[in-house]
N, C-alpha and C. Protein backbone atom coordinates (compact mmCIF):
# COMPACT_ATOMS: atom_id res chain seq x y z
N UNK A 1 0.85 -1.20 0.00
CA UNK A 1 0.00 0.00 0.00
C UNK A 1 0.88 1.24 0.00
N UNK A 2 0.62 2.57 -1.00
CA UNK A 2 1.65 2.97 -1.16
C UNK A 2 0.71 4.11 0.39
N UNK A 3 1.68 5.36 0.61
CA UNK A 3 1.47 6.16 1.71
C UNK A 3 1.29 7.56 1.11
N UNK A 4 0.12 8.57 1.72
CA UNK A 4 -0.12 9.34 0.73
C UNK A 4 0.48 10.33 0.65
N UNK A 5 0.88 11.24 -0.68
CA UNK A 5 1.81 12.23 0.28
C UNK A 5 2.17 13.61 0.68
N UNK A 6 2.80 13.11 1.12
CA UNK A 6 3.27 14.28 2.59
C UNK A 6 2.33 15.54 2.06
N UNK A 7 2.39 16.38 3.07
CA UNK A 7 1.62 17.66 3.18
C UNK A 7 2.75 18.39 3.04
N UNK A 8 2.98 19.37 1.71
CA UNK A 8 4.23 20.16 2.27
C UNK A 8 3.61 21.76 3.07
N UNK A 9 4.99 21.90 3.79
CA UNK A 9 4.89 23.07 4.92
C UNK A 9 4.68 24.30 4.17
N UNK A 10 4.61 25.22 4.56
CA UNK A 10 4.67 26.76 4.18
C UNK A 10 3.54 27.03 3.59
N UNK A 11 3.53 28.37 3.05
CA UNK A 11 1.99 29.32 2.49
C UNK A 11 2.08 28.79 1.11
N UNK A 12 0.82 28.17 0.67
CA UNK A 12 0.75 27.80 -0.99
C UNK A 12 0.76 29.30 -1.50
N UNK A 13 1.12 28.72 -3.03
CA UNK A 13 1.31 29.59 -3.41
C UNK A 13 0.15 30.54 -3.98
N UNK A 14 0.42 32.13 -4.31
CA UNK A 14 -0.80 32.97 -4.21
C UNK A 14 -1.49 32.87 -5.54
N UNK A 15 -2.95 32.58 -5.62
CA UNK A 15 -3.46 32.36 -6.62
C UNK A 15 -4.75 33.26 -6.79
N UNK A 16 -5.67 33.99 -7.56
CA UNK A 16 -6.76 34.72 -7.55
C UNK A 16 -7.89 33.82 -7.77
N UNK A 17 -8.60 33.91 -6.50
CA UNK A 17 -9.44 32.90 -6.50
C UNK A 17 -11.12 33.84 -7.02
N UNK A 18 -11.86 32.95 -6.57
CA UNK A 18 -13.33 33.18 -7.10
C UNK A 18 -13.73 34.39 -5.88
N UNK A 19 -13.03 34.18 -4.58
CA UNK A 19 -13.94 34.96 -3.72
C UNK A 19 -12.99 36.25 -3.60
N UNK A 20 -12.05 36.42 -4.85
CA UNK A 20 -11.39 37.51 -4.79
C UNK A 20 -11.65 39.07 -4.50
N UNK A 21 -12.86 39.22 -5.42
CA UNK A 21 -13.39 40.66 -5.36
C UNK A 21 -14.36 40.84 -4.10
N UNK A 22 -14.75 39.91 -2.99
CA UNK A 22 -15.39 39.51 -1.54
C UNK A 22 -14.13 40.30 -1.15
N UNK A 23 -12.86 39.60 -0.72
CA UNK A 23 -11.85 39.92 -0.45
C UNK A 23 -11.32 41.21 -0.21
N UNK A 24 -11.06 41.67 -1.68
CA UNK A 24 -10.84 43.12 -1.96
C UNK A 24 -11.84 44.00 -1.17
N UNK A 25 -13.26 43.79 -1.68
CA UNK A 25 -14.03 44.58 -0.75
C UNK A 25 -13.82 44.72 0.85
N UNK A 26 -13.63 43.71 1.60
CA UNK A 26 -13.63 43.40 2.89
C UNK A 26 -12.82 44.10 3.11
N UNK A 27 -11.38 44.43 2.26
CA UNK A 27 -10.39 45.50 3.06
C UNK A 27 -10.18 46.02 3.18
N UNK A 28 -11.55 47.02 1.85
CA UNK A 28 -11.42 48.07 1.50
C UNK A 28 -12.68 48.79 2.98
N UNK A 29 -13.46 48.29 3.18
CA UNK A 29 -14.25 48.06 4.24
C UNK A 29 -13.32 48.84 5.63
N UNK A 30 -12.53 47.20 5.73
CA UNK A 30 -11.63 47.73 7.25
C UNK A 30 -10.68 48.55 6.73
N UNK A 31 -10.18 49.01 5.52
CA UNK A 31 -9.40 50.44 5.90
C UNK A 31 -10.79 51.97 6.19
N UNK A 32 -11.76 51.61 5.20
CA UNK A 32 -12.47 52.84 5.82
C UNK A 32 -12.41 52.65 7.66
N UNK A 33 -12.91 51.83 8.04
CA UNK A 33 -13.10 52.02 9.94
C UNK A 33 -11.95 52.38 10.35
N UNK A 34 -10.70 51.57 9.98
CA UNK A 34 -9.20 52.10 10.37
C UNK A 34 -9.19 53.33 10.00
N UNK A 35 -9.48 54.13 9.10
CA UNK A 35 -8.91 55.73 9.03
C UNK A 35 -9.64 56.29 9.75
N UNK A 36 -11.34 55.86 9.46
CA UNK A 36 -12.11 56.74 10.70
C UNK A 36 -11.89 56.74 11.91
N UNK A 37 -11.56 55.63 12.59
CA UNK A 37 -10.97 55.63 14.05
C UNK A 37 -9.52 56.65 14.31
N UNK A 38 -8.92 56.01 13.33
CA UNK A 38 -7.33 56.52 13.79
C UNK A 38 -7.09 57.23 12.98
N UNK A 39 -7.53 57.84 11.71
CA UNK A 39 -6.70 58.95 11.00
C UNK A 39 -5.66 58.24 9.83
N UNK A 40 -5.33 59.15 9.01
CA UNK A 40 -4.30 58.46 8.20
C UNK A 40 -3.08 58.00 8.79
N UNK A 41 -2.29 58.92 9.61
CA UNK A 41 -1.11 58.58 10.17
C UNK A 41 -0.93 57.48 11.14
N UNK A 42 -1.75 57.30 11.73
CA UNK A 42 -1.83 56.27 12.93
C UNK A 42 -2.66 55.19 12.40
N UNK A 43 -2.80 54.75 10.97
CA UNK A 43 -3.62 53.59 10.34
C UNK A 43 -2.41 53.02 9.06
N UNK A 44 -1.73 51.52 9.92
CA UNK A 44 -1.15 51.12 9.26
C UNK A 44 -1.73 49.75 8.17
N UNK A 45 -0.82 49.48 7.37
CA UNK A 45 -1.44 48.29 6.62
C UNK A 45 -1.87 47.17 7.63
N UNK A 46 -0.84 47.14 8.22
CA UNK A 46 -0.75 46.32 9.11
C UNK A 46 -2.14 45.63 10.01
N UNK A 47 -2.06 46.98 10.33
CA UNK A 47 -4.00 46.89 11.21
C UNK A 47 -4.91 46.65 10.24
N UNK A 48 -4.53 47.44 8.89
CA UNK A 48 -5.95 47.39 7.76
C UNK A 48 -5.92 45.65 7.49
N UNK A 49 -5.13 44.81 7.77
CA UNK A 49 -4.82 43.65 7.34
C UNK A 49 -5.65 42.87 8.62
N UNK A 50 -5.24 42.74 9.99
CA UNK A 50 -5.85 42.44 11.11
C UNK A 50 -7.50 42.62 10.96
N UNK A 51 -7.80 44.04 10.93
CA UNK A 51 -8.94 44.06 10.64
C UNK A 51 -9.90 43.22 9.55
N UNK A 52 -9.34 43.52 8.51
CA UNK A 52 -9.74 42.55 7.85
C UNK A 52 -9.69 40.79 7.64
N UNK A 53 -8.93 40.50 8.43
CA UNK A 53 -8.89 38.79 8.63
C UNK A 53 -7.84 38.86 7.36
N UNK A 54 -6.81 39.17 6.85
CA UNK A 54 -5.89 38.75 5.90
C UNK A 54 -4.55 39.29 6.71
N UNK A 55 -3.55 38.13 5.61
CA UNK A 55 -2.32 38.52 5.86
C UNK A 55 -2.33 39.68 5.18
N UNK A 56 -1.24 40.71 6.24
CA UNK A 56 -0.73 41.96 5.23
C UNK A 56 -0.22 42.00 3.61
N UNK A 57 0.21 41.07 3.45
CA UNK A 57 1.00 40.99 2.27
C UNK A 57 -0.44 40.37 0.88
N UNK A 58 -1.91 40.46 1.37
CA UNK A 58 -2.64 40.28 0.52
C UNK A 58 -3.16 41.69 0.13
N UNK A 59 -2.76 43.14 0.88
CA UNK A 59 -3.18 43.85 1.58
C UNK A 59 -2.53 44.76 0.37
N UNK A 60 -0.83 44.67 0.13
CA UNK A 60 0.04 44.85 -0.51
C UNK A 60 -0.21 44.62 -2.12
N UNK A 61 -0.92 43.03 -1.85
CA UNK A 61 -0.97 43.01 -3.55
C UNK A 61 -2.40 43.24 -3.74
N UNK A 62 -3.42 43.97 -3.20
CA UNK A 62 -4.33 44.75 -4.27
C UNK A 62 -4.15 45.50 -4.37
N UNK A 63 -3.37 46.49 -3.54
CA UNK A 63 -3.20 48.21 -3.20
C UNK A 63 -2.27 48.29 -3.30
N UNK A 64 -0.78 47.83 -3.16
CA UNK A 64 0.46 48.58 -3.18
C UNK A 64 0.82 49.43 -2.09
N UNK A 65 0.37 50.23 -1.97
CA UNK A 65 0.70 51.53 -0.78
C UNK A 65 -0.31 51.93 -0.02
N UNK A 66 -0.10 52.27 1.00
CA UNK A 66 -1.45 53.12 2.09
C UNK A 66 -2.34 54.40 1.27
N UNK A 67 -0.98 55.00 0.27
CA UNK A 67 -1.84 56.17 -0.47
C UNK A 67 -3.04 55.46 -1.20
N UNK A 68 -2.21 54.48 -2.04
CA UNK A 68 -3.48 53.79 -2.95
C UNK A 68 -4.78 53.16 -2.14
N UNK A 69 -4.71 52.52 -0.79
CA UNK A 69 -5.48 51.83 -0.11
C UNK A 69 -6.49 53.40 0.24
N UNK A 70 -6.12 53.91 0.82
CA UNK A 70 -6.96 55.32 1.43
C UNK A 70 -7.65 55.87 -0.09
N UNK A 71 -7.32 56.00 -0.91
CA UNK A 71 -7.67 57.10 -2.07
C UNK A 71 -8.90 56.00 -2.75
N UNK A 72 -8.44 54.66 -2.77
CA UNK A 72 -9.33 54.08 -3.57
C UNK A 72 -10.80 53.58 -2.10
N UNK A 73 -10.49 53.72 -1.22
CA UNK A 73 -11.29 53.35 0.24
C UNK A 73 -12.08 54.42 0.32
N UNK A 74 -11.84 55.83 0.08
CA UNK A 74 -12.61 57.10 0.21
C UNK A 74 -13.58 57.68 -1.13
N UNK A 75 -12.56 56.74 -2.05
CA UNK A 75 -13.18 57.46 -3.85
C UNK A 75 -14.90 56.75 -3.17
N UNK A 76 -14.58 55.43 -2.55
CA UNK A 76 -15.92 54.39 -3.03
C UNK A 76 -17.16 55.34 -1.77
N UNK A 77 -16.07 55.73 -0.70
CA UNK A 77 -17.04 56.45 0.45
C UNK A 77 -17.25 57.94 -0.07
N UNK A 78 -16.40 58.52 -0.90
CA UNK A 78 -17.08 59.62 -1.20
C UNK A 78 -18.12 59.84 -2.55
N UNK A 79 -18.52 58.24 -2.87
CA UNK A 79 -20.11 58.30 -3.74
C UNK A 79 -21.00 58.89 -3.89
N UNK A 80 -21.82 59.06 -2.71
CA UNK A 80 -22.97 59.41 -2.33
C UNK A 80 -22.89 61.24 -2.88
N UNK A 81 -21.59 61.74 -1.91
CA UNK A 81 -21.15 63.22 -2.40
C UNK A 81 -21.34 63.70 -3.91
N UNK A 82 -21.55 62.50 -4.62
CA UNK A 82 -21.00 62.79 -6.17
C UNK A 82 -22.31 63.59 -6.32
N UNK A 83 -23.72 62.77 -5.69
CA UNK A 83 -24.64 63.44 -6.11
C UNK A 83 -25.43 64.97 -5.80
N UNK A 84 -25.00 65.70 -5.60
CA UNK A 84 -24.35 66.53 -5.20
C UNK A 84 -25.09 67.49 -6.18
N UNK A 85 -23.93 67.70 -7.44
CA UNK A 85 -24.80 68.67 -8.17
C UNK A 85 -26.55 68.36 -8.91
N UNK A 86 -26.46 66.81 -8.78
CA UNK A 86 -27.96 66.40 -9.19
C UNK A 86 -29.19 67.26 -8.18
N UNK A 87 -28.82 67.25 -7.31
CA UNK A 87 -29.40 67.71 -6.25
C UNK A 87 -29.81 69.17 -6.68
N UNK A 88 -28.73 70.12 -7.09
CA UNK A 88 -28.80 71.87 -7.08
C UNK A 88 -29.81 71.83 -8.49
N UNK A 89 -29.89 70.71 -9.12
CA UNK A 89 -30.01 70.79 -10.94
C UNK A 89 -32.02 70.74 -10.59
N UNK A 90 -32.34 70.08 -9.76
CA UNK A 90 -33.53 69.72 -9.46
C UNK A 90 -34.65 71.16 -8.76
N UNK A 91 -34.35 72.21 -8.93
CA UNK A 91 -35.33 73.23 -8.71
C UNK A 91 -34.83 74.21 -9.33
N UNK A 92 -35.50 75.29 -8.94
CA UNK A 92 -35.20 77.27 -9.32
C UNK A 92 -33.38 77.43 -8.68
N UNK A 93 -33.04 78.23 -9.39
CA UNK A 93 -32.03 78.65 -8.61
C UNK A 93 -32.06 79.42 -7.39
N UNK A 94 -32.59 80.34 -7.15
CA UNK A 94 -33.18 80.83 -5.59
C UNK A 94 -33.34 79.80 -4.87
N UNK A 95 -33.48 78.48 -4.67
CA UNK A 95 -33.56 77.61 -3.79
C UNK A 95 -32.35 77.38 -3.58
N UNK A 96 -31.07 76.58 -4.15
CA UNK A 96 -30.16 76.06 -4.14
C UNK A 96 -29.35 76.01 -3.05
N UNK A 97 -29.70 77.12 -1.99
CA UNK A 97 -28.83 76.76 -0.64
C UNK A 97 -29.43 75.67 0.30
N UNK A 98 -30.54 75.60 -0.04
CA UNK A 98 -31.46 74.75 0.86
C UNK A 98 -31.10 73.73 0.39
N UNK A 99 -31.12 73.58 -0.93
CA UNK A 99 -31.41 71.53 -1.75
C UNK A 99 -30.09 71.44 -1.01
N UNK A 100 -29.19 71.95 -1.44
CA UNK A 100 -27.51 71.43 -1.02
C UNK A 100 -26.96 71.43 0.12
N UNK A 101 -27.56 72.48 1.13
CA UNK A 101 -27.44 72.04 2.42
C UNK A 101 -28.22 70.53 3.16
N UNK A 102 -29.38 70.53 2.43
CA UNK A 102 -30.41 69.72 2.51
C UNK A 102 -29.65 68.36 2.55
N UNK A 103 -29.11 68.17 1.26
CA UNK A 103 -28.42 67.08 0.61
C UNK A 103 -27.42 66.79 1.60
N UNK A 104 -26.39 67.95 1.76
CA UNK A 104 -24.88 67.38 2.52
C UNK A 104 -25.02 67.09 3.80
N UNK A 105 -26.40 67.42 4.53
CA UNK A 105 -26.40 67.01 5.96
C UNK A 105 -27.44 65.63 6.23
N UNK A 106 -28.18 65.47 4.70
CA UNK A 106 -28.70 64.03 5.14
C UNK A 106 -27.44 63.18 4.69
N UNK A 107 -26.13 63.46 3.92
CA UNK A 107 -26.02 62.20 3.79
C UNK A 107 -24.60 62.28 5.18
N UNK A 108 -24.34 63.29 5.98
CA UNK A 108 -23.68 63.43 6.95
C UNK A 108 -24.74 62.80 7.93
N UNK A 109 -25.48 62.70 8.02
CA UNK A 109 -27.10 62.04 9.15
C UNK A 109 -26.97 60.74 8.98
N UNK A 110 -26.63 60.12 7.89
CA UNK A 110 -26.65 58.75 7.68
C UNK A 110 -25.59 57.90 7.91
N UNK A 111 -26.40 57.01 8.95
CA UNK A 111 -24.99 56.40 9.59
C UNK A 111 -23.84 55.31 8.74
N UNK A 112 -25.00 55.14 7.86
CA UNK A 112 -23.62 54.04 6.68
C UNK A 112 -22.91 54.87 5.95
N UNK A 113 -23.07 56.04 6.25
CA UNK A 113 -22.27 56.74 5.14
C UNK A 113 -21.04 58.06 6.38
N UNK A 114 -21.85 58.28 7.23
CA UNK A 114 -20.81 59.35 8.17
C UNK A 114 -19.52 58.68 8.43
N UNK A 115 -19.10 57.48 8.85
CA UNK A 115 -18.33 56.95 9.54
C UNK A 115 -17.14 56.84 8.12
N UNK A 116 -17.65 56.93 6.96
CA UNK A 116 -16.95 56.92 6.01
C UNK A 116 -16.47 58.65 5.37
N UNK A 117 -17.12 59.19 5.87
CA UNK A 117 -16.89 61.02 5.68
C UNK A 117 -15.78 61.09 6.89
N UNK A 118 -16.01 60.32 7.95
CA UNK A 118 -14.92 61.01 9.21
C UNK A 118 -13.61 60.39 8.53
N UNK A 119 -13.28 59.18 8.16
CA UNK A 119 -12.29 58.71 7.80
C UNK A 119 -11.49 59.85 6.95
N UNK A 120 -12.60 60.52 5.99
CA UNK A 120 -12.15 61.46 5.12
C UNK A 120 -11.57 62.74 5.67
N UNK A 121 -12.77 62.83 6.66
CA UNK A 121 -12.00 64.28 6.82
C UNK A 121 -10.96 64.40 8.17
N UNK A 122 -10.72 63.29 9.19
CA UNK A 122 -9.87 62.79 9.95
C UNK A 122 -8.57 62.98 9.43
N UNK A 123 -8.41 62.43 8.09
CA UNK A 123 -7.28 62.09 7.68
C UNK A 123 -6.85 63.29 6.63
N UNK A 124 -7.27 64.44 6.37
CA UNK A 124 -7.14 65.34 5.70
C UNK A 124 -7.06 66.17 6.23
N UNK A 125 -7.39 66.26 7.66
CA UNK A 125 -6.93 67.38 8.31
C UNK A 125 -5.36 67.45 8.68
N UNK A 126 -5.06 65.99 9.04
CA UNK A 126 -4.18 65.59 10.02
C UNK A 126 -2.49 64.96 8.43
N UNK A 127 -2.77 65.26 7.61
CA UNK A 127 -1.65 64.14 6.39
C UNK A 127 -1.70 65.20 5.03
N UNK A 128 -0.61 65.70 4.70
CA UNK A 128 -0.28 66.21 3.33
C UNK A 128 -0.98 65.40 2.47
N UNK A 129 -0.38 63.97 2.41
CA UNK A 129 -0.79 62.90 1.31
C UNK A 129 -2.27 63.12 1.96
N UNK A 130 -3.08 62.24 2.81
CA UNK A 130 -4.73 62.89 2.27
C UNK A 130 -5.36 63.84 1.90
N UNK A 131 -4.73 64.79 2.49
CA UNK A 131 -5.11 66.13 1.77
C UNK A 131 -5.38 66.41 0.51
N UNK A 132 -3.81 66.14 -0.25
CA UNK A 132 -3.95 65.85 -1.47
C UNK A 132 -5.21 65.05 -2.36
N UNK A 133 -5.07 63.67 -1.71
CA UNK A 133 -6.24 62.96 -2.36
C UNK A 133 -8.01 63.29 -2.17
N UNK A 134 -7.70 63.92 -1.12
CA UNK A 134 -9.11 64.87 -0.63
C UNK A 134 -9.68 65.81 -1.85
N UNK A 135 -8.37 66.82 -1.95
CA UNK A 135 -8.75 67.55 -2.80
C UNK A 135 -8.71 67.51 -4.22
N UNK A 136 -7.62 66.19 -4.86
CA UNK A 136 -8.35 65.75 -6.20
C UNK A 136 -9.36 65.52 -6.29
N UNK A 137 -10.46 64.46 -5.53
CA UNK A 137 -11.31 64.42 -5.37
C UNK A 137 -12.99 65.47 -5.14
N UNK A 138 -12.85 66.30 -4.39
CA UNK A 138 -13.58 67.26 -4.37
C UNK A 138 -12.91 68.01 -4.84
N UNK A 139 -12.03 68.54 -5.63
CA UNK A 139 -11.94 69.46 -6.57
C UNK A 139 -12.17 68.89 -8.45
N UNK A 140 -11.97 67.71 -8.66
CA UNK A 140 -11.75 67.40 -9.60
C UNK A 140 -13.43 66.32 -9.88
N UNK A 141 -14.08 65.90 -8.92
CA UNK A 141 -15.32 65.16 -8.93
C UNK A 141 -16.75 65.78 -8.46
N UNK A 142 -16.17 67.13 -7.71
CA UNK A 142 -17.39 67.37 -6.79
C UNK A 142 -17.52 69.14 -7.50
N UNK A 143 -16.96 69.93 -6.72
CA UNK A 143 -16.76 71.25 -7.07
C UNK A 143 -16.64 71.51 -8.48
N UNK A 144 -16.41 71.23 -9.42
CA UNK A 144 -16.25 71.55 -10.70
C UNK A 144 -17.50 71.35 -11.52
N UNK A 145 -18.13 69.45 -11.04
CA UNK A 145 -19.65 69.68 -11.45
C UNK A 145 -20.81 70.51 -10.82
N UNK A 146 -20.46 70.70 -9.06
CA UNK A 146 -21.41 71.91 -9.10
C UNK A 146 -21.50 73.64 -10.04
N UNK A 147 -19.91 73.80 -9.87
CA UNK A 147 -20.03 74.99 -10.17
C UNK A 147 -20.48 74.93 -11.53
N UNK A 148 -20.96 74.02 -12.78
CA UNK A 148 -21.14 73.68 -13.42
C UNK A 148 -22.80 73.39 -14.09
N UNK A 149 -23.25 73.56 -13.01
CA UNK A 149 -24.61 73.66 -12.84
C UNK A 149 -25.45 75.29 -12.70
N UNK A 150 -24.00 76.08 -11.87
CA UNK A 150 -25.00 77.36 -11.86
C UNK A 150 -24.70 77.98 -12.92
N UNK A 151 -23.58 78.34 -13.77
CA UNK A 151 -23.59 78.65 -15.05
C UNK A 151 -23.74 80.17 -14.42
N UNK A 152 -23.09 80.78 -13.67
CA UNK A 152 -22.50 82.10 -13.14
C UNK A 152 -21.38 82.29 -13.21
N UNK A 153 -21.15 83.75 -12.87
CA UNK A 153 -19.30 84.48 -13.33
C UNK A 153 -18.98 83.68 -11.64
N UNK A 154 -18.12 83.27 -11.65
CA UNK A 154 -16.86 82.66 -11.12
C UNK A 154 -17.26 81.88 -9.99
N UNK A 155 -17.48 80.85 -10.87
CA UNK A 155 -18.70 79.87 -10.18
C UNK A 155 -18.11 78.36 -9.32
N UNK A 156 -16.77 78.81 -9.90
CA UNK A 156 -15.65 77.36 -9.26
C UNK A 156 -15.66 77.89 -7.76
N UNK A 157 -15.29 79.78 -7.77
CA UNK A 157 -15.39 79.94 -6.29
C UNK A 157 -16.10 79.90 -5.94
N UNK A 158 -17.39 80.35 -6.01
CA UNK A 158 -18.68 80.08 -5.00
C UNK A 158 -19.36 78.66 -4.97
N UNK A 159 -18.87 77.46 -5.41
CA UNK A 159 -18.89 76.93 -5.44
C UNK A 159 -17.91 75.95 -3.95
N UNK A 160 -16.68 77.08 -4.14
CA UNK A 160 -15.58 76.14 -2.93
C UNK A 160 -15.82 76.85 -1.76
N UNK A 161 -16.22 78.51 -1.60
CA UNK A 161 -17.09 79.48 -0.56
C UNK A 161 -18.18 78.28 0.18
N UNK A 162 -18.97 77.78 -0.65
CA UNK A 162 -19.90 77.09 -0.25
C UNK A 162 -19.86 75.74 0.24
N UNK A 163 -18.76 75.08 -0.45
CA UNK A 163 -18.35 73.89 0.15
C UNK A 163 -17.17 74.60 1.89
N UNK A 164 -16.76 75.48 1.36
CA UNK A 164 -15.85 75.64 2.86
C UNK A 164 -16.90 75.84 3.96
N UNK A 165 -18.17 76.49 3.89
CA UNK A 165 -19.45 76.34 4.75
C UNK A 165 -19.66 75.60 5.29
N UNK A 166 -19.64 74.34 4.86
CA UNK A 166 -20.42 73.67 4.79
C UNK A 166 -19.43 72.08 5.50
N UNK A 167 -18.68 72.26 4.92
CA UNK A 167 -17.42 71.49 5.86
C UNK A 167 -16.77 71.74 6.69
N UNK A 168 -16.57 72.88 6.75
CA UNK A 168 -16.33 73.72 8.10
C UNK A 168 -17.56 73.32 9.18
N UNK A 169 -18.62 73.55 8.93
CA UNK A 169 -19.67 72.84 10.02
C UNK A 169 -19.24 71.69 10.73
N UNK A 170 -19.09 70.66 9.26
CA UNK A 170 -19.43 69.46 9.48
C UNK A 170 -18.39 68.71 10.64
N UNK A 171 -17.04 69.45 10.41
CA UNK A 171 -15.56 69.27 11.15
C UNK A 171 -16.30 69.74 12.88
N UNK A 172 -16.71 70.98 12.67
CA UNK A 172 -17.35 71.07 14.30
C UNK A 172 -18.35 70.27 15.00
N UNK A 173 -19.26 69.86 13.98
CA UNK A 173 -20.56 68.62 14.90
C UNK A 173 -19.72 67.67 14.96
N UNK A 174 -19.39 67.07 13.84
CA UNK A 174 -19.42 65.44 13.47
C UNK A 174 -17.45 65.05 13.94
N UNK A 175 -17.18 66.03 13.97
CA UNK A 175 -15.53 65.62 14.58
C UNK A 175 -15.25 65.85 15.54
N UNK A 176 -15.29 67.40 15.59
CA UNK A 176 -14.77 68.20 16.98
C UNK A 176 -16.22 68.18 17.95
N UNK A 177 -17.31 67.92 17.37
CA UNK A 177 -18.71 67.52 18.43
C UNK A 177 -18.44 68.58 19.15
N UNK A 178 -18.42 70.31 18.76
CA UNK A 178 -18.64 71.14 19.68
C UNK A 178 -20.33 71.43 20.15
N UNK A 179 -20.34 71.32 21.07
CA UNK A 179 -21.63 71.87 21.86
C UNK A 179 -21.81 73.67 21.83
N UNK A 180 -23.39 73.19 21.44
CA UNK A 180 -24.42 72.80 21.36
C UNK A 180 -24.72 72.23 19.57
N UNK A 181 -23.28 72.86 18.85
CA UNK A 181 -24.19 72.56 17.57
C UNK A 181 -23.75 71.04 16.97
N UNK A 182 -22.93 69.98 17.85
CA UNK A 182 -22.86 68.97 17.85
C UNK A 182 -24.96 68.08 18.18
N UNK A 183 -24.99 68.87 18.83
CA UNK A 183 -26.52 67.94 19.44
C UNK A 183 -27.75 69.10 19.02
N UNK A 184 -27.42 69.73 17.95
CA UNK A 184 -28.25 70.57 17.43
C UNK A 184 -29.49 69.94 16.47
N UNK A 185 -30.59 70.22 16.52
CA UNK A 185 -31.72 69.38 15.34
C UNK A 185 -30.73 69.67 14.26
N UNK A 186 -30.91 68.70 12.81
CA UNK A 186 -30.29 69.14 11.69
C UNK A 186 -30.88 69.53 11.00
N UNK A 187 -32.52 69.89 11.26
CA UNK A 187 -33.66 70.83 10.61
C UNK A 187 -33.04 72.33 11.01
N UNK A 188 -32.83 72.74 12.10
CA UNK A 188 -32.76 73.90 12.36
C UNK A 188 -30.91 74.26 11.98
N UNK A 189 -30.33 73.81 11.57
CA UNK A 189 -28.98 73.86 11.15
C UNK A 189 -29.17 74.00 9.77
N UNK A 190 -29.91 73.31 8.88
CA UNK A 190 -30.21 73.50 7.63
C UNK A 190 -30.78 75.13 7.42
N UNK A 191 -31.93 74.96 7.95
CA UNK A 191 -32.74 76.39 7.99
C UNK A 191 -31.88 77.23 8.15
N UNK A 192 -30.85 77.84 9.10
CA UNK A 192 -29.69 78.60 9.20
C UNK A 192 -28.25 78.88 8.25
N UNK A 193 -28.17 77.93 7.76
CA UNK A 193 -26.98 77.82 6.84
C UNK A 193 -27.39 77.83 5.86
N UNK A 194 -28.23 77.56 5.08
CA UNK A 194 -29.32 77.47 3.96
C UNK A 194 -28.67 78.76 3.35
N UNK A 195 -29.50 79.73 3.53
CA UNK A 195 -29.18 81.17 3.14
C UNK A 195 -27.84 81.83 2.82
N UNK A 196 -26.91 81.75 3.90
CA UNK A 196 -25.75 81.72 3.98
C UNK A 196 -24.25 80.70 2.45
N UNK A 197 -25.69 79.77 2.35
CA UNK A 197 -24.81 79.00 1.21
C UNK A 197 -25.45 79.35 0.17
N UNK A 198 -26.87 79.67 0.05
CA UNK A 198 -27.27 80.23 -1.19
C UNK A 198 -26.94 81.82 -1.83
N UNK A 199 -26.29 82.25 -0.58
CA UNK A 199 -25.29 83.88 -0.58
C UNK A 199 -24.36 83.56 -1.30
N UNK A 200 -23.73 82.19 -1.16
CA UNK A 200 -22.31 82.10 -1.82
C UNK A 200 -22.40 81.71 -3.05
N UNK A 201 -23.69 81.12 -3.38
CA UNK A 201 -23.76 80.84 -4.84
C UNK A 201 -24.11 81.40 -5.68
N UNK A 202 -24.79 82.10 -5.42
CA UNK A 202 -25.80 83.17 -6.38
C UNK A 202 -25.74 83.92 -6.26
N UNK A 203 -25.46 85.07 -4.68
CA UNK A 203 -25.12 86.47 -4.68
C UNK A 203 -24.28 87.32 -5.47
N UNK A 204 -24.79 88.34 -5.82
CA UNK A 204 -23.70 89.25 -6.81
C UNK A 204 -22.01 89.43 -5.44
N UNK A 205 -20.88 89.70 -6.40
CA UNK A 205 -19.69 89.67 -5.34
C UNK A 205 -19.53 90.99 -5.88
């Protein structure tokens, strides 16, 4: 009877299996929670790997680098943002501070989607490199199609006037949780800023 054989030792070798793109997702997953918790600087592969149930070095070969892991982890969390100018395109222009305030604080309200904005803006406050990828992103995906919509003289700026509004808030509730306007209704925060962002878009300068 022959004997069957042996089991050899060590990691087989790496192959792309069926539950690959499961995979990919899953780590793209635990790097969003890793940046939102800890920020870019203090979120290594390492952890993004732990978190996710993989060795680091699987971590390495979808992403390459932490820049690539963060940029492609935030492109997918900053989705929702895209819709954005759909939003301003949908009434009169005299409204437009409302729809867009309207818009950026329900999808800051929503909990599958905030925890993926803090990652963003955690790590862009605090890292050159996110910064950077921050602002390709909302400059090159977000800001350019709004200002694009009002079809006014110098509409890229009131366009970034209005986004600095408006993220500037968001850094005080949803990060820095200053009181009272951390635990403020987000009806009556809308109603207030509303105006103020529809000043920046449409007002003569």
């Amino acid at each position: 009877m022959t004997s069957a054989t042996p089991r050899r030792r060590g990691r087989p070798p790496r192959t792309e299996s069926a539950d690959a793109p499961a995979t990919r997702d899953r780590i793209l997953a635990a790097a969003r929670e890793e940046f939102a918790e800890r920020g870019y600087d203090k979120t290594s592969m390492r952890g993004i790997a732990k978190a996710a149930g993989v060795d680091s070095a699987l971590v390495h070969h979808y992403f390459g680098t932490k820049d690539q892991v963060f940029e492609e982890s935030i492109e997918v969390a900053f989705g929702p943002l895209l819709n954005a100018p759909g939003a301003i395109a949908e009434g009169p222009l005299d409204g437009v501070g409302e729809r867009l305030a309207r818009f950026f604080f329900g999808v800051w309200e929503n909990p599958a989607t905030r925890k993926a904005l803090l990652a963003i803006i955690r790590s862009a406050v605090n890292n050159e490199v996110a910064a950077a990828v921050f602002r390709r992103l909302v400059s090159a995906q977000l800001l350019r199609r709004v200002a694009a919509q009002l079809d006014l003289p110098d509409a890229e700026l009131r366009a970034e006037l209005a986004a600095a509004q408006l993220v500037g808030i968001a850094i005080l509730r949803y990060v820095i949780k200053v009181e009272p306007l951390a635990s403020a209704d987000p009806e009556q925060i809308i109603q207030r800023v509303a105006p103020v962002v529809q000043a920046h878009l449409t007002a003569p300068f």
